[in-house]
N, C-alpha and C. Protein backbone atom coordinates (compact mmCIF):
# COMPACT_ATOMS: atom_id res chain seq x y z
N UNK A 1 -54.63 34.90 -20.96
CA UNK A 1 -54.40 36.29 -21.31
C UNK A 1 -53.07 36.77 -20.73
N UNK A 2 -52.97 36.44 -19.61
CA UNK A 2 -51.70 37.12 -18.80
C UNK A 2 -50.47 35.92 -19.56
N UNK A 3 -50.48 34.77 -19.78
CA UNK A 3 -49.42 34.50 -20.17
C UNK A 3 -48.68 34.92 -21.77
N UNK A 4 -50.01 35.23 -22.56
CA UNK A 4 -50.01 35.14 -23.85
C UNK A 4 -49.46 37.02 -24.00
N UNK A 5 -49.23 37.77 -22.99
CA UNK A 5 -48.56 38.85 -23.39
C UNK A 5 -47.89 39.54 -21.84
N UNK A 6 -47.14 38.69 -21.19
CA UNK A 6 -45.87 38.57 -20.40
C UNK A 6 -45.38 39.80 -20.56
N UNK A 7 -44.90 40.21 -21.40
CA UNK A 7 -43.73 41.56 -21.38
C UNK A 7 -44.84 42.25 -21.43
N UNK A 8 -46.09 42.97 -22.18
CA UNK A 8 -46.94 43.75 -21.94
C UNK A 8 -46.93 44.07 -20.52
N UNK A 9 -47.62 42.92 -19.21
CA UNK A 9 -47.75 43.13 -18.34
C UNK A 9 -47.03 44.27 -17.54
N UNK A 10 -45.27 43.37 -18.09
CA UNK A 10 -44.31 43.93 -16.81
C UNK A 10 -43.89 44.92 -17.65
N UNK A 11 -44.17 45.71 -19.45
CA UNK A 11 -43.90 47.12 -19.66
C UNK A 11 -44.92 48.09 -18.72
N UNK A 12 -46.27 47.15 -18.68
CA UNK A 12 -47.68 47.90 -17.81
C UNK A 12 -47.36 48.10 -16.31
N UNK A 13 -46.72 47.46 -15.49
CA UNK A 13 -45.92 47.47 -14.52
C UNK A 13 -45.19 49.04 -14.26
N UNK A 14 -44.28 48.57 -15.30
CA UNK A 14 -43.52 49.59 -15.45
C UNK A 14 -43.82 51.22 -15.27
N UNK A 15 -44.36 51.13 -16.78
CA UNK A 15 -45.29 52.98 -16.68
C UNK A 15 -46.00 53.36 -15.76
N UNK A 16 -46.51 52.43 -15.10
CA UNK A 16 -47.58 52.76 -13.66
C UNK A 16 -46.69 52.99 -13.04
N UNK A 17 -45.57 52.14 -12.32
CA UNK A 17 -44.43 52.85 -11.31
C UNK A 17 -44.11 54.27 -12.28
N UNK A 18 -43.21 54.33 -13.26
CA UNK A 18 -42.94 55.35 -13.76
C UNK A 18 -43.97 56.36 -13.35
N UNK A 19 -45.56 56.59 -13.78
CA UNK A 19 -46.70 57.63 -13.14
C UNK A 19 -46.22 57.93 -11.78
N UNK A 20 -45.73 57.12 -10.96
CA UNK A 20 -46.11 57.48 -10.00
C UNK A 20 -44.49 58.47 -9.54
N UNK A 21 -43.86 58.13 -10.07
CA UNK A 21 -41.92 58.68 -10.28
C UNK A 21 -42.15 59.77 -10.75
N UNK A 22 -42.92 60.22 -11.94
CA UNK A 22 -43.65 61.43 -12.24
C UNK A 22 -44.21 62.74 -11.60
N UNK A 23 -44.52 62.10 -10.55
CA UNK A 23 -45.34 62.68 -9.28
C UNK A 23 -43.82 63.48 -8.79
N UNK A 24 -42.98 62.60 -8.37
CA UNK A 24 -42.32 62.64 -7.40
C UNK A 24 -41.23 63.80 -8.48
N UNK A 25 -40.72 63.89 -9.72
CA UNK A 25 -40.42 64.37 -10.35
C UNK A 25 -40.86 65.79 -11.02
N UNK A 26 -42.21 66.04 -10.54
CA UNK A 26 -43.44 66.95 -11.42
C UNK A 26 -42.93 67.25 -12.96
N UNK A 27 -43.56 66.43 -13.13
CA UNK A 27 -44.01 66.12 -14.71
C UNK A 27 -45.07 67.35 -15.71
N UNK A 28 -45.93 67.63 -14.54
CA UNK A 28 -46.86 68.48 -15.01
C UNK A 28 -46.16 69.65 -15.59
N UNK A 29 -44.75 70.12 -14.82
CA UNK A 29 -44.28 71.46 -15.64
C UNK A 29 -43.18 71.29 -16.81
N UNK A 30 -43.56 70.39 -17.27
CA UNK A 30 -43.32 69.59 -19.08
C UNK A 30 -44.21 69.98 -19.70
N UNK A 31 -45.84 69.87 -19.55
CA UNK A 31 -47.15 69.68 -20.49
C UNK A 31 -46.81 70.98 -20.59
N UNK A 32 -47.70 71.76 -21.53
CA UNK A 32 -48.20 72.67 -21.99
C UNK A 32 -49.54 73.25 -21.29
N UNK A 33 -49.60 74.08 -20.78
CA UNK A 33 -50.99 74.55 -19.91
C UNK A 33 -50.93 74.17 -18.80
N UNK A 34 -50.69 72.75 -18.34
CA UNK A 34 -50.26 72.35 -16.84
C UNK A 34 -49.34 73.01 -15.96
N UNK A 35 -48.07 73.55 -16.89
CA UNK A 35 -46.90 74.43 -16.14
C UNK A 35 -47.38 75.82 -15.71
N UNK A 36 -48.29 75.80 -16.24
CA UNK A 36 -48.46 77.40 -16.13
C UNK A 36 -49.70 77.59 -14.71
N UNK A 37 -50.20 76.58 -14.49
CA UNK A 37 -51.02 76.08 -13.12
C UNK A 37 -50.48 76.21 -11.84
N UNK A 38 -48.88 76.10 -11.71
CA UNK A 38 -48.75 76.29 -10.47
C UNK A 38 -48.46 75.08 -10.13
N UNK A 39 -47.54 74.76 -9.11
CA UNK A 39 -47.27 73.22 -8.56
C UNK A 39 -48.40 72.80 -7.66
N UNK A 40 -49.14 73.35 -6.94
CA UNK A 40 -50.24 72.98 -6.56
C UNK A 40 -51.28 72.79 -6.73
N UNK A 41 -52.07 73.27 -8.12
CA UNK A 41 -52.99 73.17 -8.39
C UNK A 41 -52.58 71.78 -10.18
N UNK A 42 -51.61 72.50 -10.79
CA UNK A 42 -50.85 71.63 -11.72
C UNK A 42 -50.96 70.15 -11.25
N UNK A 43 -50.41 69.84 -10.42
CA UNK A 43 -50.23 68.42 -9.66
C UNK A 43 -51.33 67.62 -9.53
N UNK A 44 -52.31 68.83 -8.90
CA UNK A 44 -53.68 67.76 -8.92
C UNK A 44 -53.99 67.58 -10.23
N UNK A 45 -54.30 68.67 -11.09
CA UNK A 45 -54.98 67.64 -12.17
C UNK A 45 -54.21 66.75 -13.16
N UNK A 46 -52.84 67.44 -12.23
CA UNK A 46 -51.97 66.24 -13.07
C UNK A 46 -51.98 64.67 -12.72
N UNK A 47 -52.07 64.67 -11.47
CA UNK A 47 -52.71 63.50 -10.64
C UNK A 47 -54.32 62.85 -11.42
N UNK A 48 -55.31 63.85 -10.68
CA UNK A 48 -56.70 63.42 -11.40
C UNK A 48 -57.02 63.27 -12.64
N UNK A 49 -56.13 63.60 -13.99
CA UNK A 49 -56.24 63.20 -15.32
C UNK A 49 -55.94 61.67 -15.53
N UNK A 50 -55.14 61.25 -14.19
CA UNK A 50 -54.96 59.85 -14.64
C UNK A 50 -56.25 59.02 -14.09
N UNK A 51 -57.00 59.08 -13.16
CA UNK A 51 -58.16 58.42 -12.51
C UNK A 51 -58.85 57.88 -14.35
N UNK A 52 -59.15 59.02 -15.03
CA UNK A 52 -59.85 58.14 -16.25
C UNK A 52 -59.49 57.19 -17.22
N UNK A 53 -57.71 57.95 -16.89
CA UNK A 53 -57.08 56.94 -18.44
C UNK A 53 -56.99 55.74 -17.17
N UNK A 54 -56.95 55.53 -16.45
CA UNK A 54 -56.65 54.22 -15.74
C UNK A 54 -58.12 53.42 -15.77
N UNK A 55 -58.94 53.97 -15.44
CA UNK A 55 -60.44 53.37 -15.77
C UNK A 55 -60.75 53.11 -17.10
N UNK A 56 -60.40 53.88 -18.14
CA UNK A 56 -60.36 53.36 -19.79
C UNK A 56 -59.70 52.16 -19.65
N UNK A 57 -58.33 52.31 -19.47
CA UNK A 57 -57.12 51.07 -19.66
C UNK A 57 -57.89 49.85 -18.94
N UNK A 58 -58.05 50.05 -17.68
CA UNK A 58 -58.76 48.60 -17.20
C UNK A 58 -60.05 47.92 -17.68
N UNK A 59 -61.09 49.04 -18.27
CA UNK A 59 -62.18 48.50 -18.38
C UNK A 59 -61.63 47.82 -19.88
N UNK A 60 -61.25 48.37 -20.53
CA UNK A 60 -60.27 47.93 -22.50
C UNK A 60 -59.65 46.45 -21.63
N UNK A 61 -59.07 46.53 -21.10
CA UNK A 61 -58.23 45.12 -20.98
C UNK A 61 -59.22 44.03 -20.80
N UNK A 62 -60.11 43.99 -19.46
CA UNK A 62 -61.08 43.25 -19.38
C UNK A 62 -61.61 42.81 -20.56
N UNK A 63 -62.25 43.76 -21.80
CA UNK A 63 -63.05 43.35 -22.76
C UNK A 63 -62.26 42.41 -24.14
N UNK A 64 -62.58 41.92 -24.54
CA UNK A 64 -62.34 40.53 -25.25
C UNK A 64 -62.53 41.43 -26.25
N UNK A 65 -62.76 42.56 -26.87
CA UNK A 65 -62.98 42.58 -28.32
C UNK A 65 -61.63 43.68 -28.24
N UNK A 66 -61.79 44.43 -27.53
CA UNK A 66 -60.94 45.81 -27.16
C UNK A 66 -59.53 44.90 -26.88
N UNK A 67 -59.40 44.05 -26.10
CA UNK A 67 -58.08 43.71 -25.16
C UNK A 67 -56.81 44.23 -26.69
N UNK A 68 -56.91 42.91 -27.72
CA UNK A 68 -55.91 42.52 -28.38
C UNK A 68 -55.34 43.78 -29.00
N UNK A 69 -56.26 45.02 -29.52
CA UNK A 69 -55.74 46.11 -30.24
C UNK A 69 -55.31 46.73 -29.16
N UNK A 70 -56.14 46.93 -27.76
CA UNK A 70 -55.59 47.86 -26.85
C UNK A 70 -53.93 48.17 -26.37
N UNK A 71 -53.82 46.56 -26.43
CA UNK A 71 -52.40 45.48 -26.27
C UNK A 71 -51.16 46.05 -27.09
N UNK A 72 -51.45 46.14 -28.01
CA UNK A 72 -50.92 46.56 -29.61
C UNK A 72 -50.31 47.83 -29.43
N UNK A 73 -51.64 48.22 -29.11
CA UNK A 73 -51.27 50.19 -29.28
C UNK A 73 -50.73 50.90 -27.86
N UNK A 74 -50.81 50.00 -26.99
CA UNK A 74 -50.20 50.19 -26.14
C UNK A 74 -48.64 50.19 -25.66
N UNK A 75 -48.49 48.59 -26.08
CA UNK A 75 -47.03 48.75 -26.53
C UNK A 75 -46.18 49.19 -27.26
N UNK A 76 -46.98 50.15 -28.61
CA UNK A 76 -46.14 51.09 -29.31
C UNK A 76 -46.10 52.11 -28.51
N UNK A 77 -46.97 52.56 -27.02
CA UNK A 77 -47.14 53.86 -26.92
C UNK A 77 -45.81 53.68 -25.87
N UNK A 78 -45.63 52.15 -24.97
CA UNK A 78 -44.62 51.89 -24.51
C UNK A 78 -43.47 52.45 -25.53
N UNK A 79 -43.03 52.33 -26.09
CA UNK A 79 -41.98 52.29 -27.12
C UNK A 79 -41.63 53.79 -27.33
N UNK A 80 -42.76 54.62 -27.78
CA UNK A 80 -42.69 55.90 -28.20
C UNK A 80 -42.86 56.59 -26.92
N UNK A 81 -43.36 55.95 -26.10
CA UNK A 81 -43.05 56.66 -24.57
C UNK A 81 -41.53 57.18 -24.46
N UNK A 82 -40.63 56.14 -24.64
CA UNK A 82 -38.94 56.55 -24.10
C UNK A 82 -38.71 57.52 -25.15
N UNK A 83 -38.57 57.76 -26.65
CA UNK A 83 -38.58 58.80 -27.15
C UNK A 83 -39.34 60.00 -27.27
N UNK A 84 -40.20 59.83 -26.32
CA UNK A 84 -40.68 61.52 -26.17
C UNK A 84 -39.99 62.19 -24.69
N UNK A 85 -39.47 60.79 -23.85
CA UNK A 85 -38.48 61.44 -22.68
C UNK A 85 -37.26 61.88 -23.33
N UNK A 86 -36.99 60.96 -24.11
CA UNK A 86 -35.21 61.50 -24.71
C UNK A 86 -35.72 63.05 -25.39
N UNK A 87 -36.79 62.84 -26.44
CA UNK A 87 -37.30 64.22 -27.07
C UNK A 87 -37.15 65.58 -26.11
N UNK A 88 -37.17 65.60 -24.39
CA UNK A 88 -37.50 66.16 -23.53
C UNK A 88 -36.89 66.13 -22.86
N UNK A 89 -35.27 65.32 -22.84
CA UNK A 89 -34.18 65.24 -22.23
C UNK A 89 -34.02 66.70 -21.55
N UNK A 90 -33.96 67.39 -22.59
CA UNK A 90 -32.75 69.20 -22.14
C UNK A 90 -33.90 70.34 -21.60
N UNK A 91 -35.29 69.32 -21.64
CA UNK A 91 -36.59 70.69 -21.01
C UNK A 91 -36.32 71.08 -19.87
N UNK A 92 -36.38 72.38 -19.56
CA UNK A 92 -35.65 73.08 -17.98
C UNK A 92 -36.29 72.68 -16.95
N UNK A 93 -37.32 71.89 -17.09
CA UNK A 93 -38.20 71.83 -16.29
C UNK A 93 -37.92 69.79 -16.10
N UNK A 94 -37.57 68.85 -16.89
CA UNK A 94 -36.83 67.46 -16.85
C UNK A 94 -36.60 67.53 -15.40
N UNK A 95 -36.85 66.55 -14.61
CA UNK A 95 -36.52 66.03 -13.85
C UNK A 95 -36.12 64.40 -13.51
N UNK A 96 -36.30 64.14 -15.20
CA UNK A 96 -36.36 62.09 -14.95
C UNK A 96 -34.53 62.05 -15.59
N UNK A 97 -33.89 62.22 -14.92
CA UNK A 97 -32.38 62.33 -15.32
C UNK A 97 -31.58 61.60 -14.56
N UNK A 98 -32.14 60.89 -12.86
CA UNK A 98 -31.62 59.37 -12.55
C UNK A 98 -31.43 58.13 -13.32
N UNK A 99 -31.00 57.47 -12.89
CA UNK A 99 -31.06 56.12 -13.66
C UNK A 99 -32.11 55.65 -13.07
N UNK A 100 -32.81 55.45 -11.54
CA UNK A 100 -33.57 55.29 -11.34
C UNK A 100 -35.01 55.23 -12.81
N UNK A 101 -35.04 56.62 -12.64
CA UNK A 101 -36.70 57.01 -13.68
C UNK A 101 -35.69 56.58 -15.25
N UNK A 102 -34.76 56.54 -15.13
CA UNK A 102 -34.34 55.78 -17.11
C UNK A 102 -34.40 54.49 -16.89
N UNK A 103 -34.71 53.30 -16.02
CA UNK A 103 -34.59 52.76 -15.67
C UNK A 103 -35.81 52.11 -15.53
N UNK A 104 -37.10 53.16 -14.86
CA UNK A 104 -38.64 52.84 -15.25
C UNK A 104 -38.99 52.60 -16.48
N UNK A 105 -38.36 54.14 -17.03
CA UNK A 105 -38.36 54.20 -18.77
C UNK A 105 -38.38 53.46 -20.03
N UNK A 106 -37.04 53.14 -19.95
CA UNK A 106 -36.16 52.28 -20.71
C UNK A 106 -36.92 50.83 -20.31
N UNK A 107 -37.47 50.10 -19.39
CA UNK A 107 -38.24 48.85 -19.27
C UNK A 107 -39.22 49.11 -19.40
N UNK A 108 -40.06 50.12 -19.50
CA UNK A 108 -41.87 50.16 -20.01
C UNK A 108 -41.63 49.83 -21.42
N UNK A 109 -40.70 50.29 -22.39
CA UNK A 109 -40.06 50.62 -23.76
C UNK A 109 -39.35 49.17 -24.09
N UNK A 110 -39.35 48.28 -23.44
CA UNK A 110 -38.13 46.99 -23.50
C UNK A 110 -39.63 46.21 -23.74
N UNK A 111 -40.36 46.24 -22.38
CA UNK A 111 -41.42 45.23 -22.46
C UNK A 111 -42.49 45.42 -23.79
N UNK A 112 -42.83 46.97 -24.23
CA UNK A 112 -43.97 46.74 -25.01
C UNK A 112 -42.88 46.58 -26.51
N UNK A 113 -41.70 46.54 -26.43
CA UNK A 113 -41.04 46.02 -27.67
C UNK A 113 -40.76 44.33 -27.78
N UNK A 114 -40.99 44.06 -26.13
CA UNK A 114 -40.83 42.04 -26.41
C UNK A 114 -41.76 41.95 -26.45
N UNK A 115 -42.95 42.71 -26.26
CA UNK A 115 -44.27 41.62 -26.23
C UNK A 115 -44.83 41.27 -27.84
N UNK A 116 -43.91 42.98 -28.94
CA UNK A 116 -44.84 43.13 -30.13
C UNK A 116 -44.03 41.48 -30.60
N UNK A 117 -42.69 41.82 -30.34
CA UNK A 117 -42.08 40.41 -31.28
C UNK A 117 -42.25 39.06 -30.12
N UNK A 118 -42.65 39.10 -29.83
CA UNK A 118 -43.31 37.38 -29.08
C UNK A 118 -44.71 37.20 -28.91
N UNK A 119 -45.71 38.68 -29.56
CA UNK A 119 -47.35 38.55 -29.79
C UNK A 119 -47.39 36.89 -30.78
C-alpha cells in the first residue's frame, strides 16, 4: 500500500504539516462563521473540527474497499487545495504568504498530482 502510492503519502505529509502552519497562521479568520468567533474561541473549533476529519481519513485508509477512491479524491483535493490558497491570496485576513507555508502548499499539490499520474 505505502509503496504503490509514494507521492500520496508525502502530499499527506504535507497538508498535515500545512494544518498545523494553519494554526500558527489562523486560518479560522478565512472560513466564514469561524471569523466572526473570535481568535479564541474560533481556534478551538478550528482546531477540534479536525479531530474527526483525521479519524474519517485514518479509519478510510485502513479499509481495503474505501482506501483506493479515498486515495483518488484525495489527491484531487491535494491539487485543488493550492488553488483555493491562490483563490485567497489577497483575503485581509491571508496569512500563508511565506515561502515557508507556499512551500507546504505547493508540495501537498505536487504529491497528490504525482501520485494521480504514477497510480
Amino acid at each position: 500500500m505505502m509503496v504503490n502510492h509514494l507521492w500520496f503519502w508525502i502530499g499527506l505529509c504535507f497538508i498535515m504539516v500545512h494544518e498545523l502552519d494553519a494554526i500558527r497562521c489562523k486560518e479560522w479568520r478565512i472560513f466564514p462563521g469561524l471569523s466572526s468567533l473570535g481568535d479564541g474561541f474560533g481556534s478551538k473549533i478550528f482546531i477540534i473540527a479536525h479531530i474527526p476529519l483525521f479519524i474519517l481519513l485514518f479509519f478510510g485508509l485502513r479499509s481495503s474497499v474505501v482506501h483506493s477512491y479515498l486515495v483518488v479524491g484525495l489527491d484531487f483535493f491535494f491539487i485543488i487545495h493550492v488553488f483555493l490558497h491562490l483563490a485567497l491570496y489577497k483575503h485581509p485576513e491571508n496569512k500563508f504568504k511565506g515561502v515557508f507555508s507556499w512551500s507546504l502548499i505547493i508540495a501537498c499539490g505536487i504529491g497528490g498530482f504525482l501520485d494521480l499520474i504514477f497510480f
